[in-house]
Protein backbone atom coordinates (compact mmCIF):
# COMPACT_ATOMS: atom_id res chain seq x y z
CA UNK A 1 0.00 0.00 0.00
CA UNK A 2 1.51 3.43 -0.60
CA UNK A 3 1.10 6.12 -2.88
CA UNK A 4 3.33 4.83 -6.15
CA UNK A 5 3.62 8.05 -7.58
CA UNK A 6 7.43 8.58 -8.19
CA UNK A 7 8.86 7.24 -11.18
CA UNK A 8 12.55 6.18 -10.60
CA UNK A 9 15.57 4.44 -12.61
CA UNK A 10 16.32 1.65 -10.00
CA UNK A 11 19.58 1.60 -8.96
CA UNK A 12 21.40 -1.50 -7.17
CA UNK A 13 22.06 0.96 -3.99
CA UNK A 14 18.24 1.67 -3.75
CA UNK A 15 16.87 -2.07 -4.51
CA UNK A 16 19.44 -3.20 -1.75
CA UNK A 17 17.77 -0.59 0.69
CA UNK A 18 14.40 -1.53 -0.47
CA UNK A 19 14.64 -4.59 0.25
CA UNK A 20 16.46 -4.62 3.90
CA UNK A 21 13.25 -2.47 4.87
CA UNK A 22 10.82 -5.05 3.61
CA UNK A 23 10.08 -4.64 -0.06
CA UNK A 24 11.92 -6.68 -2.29
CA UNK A 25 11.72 -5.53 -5.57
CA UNK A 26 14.75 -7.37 -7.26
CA UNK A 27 13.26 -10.75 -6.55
CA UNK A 28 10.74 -12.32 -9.67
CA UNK A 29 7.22 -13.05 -8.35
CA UNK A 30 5.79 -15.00 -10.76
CA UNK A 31 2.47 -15.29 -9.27
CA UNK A 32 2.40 -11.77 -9.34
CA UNK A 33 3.47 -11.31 -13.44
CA UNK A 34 6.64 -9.40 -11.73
CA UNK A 35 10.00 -10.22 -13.39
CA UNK A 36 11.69 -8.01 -10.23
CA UNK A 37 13.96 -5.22 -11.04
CA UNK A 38 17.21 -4.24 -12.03
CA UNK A 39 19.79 -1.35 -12.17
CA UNK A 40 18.39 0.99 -14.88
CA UNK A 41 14.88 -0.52 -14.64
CA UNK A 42 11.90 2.24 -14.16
CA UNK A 43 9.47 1.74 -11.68
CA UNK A 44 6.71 3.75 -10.19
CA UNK A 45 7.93 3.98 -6.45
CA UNK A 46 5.73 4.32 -3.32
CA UNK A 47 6.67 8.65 -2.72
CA UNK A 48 7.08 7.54 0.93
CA UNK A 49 10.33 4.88 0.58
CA UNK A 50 11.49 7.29 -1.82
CA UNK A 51 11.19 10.34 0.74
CA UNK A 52 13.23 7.53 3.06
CA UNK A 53 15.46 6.99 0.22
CA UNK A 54 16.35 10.24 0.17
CA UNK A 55 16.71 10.81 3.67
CA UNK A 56 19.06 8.22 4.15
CA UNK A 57 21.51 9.20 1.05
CA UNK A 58 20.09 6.52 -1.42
CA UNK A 59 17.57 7.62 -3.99
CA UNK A 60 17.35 6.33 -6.83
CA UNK A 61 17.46 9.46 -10.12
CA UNK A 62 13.87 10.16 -10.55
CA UNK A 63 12.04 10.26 -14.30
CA UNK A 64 10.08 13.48 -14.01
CA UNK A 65 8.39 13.86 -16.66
CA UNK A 66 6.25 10.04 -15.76
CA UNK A 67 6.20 11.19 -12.15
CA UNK A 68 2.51 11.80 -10.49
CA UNK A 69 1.72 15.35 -9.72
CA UNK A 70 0.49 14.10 -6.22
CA UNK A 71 4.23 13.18 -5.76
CA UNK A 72 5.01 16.93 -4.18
CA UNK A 73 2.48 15.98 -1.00
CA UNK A 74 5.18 13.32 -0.20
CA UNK A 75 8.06 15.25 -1.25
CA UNK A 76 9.05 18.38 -2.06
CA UNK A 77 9.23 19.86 -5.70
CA UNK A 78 13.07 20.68 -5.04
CA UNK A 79 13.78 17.36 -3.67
CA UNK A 80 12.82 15.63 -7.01
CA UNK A 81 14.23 18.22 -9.03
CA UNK A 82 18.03 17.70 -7.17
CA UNK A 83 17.13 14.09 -8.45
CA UNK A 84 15.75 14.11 -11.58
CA UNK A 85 17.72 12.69 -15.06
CA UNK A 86 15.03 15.07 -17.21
CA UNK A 87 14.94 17.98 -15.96
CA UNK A 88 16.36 21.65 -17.16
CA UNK A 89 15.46 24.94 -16.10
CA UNK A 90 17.14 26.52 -19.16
């Protein structure tokens, strides 16, 4: 349960932090469809682990252009901005 709102490219840093809080998301579930991630995979992240993310020095670059409006009442607009890979203000 979470709000998945952040879009992210996975890094292995993040999906080892991920997953020693409880959410393994480099492990296949088949019985889910999920093939599990990988470094450079994109994945729509719950905004909270991603807040903890970047709390704790990890966070994964964030795709904001696929990233949920709703995102900035998790985060702030500056915090995925520092960690976006498409963003410009030019």
């Amino acid at each position: 349960m979470g709000a998945h709102v952040v879009c992210a490219q996975v890094t292995d840093e993040f999906l080892k932090f991920t997953k020693v809080r409880g959410n393994d998301l480099s492990t296949p579930m088949p019985m889910f469809d999920f093939p599990g991630l990988k470094t450079g995979d994109r994945w729509c992240l719950c905004a909270s682990r991603w807040k903890e993310a970047v709390d704790a020095g990890v966070a994964p670059p964030v795709v904001l252009s696929a990233t949920h409006a709703s995102a900035v009442e998790y985060v702030s607009l500056n915090e995925l901005k520092q960690h976006a890979i498409d963003f410009s203000e030019t």
